[in-house]
N, C-alpha and C. Protein backbone atom coordinates (compact mmCIF):
# COMPACT_ATOMS: atom_id res chain seq x y z
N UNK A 1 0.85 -1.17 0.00
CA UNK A 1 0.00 0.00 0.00
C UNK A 1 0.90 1.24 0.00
N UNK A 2 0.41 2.08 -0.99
CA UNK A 2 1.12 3.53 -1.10
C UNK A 2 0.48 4.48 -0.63
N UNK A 3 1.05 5.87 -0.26
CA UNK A 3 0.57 6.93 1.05
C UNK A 3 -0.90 7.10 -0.26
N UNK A 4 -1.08 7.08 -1.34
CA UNK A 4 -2.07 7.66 -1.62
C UNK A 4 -3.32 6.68 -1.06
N UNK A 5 -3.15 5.41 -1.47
CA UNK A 5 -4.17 4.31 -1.27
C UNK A 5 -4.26 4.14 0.28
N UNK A 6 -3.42 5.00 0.73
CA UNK A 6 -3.53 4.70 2.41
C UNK A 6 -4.73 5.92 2.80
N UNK A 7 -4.48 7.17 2.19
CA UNK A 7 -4.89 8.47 2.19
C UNK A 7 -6.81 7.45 1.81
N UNK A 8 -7.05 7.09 0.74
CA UNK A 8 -8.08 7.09 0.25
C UNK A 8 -8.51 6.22 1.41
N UNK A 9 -8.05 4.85 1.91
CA UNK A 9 -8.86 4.10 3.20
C UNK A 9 -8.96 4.90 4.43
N UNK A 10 -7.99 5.95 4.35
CA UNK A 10 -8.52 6.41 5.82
C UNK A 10 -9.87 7.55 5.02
N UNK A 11 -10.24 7.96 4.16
CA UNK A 11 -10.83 8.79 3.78
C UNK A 11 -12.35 8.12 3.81
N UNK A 12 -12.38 6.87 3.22
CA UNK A 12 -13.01 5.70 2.94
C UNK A 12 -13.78 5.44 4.92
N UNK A 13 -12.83 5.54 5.14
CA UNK A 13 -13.29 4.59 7.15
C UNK A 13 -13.87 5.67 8.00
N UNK A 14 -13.37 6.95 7.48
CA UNK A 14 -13.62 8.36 8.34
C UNK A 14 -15.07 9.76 7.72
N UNK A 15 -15.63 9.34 6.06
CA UNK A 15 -16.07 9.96 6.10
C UNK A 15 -15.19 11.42 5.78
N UNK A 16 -14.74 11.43 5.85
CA UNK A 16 -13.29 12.46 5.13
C UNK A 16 -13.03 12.45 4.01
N UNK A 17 -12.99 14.01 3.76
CA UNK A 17 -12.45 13.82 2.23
C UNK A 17 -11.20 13.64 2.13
N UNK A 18 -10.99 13.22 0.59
CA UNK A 18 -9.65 13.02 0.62
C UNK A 18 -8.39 13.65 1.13
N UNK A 19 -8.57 15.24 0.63
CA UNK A 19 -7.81 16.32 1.06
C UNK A 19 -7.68 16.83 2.23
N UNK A 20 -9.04 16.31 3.28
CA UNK A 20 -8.14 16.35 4.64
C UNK A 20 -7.89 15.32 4.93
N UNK A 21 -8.11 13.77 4.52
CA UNK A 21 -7.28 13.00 5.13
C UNK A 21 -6.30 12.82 5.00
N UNK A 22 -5.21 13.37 3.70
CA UNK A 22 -4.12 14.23 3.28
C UNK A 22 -3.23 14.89 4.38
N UNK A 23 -4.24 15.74 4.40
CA UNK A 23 -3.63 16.79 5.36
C UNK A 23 -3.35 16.09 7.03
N UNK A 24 -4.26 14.98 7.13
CA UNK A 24 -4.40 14.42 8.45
C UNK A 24 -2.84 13.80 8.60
N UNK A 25 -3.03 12.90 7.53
CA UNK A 25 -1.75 11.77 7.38
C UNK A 25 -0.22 12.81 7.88
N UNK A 26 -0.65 13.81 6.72
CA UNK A 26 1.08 14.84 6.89
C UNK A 26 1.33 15.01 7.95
N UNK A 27 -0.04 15.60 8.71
CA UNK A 27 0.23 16.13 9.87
C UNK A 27 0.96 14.99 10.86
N UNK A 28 0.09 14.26 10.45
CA UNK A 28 0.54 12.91 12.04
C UNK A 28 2.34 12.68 11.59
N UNK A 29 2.55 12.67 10.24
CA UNK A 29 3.86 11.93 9.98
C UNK A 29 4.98 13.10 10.74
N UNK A 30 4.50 14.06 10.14
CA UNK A 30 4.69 15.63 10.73
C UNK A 30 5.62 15.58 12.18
N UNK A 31 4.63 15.40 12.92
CA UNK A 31 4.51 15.25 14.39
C UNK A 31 5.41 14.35 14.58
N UNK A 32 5.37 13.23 14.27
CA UNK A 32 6.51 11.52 14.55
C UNK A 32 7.97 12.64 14.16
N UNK A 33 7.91 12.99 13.05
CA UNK A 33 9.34 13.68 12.28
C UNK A 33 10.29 14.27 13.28
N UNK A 34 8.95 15.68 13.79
CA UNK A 34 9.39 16.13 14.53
C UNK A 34 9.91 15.79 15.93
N UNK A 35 9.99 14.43 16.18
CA UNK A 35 9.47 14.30 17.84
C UNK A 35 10.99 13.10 17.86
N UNK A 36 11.50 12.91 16.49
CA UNK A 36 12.40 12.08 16.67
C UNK A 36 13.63 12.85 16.37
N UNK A 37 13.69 14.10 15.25
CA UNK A 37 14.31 14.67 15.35
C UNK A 37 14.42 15.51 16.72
N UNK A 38 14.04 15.89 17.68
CA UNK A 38 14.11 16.24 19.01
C UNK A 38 15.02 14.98 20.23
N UNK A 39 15.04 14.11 19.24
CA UNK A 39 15.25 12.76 20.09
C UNK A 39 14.25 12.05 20.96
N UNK A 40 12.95 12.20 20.82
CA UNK A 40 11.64 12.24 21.61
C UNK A 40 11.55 10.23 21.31
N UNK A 41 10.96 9.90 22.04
CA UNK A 41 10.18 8.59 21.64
C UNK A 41 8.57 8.67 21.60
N UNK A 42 7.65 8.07 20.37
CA UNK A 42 6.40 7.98 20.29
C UNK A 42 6.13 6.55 20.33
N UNK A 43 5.52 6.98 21.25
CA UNK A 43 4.42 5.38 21.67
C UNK A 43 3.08 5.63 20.90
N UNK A 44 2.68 4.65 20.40
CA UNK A 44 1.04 4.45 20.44
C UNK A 44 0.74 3.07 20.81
N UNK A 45 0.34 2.59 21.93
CA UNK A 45 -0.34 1.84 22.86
C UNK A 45 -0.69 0.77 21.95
N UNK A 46 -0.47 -0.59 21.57
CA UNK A 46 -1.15 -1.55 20.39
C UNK A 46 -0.67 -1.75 19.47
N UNK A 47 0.04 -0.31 18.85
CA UNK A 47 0.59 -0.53 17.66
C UNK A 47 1.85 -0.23 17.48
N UNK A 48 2.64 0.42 17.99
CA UNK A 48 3.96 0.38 18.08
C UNK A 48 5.01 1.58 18.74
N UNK A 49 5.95 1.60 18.37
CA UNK A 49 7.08 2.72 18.72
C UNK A 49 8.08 3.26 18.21
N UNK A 50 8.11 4.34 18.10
CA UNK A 50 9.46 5.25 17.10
C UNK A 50 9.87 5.60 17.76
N UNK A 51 11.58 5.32 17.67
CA UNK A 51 12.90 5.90 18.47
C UNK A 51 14.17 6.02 17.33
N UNK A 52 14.61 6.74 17.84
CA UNK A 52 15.78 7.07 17.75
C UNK A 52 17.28 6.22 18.45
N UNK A 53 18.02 5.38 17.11
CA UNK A 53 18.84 4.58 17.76
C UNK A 53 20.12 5.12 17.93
N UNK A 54 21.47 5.09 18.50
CA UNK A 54 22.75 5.23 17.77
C UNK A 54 23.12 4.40 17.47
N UNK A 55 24.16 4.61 16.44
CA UNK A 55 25.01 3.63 15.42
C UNK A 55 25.93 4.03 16.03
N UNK A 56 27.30 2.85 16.55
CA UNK A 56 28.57 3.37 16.83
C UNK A 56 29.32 3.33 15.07
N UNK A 57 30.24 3.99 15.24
CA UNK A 57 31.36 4.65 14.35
C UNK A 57 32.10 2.96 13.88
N UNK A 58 32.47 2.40 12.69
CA UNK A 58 32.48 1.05 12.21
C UNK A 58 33.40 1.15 11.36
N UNK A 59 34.32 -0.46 11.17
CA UNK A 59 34.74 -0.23 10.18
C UNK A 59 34.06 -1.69 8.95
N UNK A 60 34.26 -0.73 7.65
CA UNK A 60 33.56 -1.73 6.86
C UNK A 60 34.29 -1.84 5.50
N UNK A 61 34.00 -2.72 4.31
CA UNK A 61 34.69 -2.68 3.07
C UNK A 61 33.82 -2.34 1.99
N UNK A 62 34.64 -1.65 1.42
CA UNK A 62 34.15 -1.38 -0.20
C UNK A 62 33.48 -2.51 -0.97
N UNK A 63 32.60 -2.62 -1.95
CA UNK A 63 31.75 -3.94 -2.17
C UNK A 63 32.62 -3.71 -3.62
N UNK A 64 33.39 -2.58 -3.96
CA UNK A 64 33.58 -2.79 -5.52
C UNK A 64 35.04 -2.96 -5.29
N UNK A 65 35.71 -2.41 -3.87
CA UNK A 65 37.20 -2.64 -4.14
C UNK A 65 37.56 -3.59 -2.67
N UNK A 66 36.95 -4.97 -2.46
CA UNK A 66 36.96 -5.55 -1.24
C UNK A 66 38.21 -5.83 -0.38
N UNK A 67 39.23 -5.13 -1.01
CA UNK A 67 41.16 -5.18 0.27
C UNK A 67 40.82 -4.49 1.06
N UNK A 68 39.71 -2.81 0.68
CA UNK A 68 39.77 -1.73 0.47
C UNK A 68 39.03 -1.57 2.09
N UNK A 69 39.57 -1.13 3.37
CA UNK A 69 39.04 -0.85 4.35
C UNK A 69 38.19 0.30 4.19
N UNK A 70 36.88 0.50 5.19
CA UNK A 70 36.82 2.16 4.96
C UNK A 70 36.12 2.36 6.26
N UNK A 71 36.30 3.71 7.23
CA UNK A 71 35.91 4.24 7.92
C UNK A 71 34.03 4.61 8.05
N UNK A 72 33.40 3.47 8.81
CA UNK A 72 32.02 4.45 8.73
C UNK A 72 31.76 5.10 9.83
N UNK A 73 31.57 6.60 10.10
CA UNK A 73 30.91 7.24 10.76
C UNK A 73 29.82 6.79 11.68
N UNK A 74 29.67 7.42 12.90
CA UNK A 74 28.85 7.06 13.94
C UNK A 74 27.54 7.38 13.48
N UNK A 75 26.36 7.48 13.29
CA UNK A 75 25.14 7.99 12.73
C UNK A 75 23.89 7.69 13.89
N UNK A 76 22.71 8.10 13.40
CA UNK A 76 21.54 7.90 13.95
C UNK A 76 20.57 7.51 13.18
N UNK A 77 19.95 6.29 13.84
CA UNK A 77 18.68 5.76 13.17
C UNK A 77 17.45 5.87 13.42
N UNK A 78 16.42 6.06 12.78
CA UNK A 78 15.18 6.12 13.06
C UNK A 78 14.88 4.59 12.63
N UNK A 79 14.17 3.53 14.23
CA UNK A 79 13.61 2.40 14.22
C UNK A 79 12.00 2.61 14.46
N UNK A 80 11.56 1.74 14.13
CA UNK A 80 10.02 1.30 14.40
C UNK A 80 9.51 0.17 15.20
N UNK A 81 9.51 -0.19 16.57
CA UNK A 81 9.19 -1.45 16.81
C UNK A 81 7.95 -1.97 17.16
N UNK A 82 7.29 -3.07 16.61
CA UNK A 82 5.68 -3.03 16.50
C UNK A 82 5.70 -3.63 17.79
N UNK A 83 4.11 -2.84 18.45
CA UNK A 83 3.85 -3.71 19.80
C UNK A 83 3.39 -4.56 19.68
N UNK A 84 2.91 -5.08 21.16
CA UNK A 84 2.11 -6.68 21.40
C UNK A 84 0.89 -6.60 20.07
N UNK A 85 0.04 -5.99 20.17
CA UNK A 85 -1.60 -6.10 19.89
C UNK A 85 -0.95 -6.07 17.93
N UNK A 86 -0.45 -5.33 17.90
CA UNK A 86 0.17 -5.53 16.33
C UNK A 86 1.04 -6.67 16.00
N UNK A 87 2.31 -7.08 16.57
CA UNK A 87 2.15 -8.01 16.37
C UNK A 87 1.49 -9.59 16.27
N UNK A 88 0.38 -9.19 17.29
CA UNK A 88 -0.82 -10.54 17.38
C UNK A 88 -1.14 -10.58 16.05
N UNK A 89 -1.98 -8.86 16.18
CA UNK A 89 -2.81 -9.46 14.41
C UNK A 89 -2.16 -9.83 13.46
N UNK A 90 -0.96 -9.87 13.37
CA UNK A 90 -0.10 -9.72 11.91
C UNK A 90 0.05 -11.42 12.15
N UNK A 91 0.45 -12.26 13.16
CA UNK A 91 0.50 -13.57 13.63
C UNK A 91 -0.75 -14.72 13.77
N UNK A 92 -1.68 -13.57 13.85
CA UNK A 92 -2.98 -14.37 13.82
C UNK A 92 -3.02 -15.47 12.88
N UNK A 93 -3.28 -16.81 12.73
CA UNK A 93 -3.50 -17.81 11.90
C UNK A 93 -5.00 -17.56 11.69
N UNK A 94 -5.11 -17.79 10.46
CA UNK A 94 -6.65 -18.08 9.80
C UNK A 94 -6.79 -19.21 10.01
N UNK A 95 -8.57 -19.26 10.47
CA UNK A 95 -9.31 -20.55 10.97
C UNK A 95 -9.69 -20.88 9.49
């Protein structure tokens, strides 16, 4: 599913038009963006959690010149980890 076909089911479930459920979606992604760039963690209760990981500083090889050592930089990740109630449904077996 792509943000548009996502846009149209929430538009579809809510009675919303498209263009604010548009605007809904941005906003919410909006908000997560902002809240991880702050270093913030978002919970939503069921369905999961966005954080902010560190990467320590690595060393790794070139895939085109493999003798070839190279320095990677320490960085930061944005993870997603699904909760309990999400992972159930996704595990659920069909009767």
């Amino acid at each position: 599913m792509n943000k548009t076909e996502l846009v149209n089911r929430v538009a579809q479930k809510t009675g919303m038009t498209k263009k604010a459920s548009a605007d809904a979606l941005a906003a919410v992604l909006e908000t997560i963006e902002e809240a991880l760039k702050r270093g913030d963690k978002v919970q939503l209760v069921g369905f999961g959690t966005f954080e902010v990981r560190n990467r320590k500083a690595r060393q790794g090889r070139n895939p085109q010149k493999p003798d070839e050592v190279m320095q990677i930089p320490a960085s930061k990740a944005p993870v997603f980890k699904a909760g309990k109630g999400l992972k159930e449904l996704v595990n659920k077996k069909k009767k």
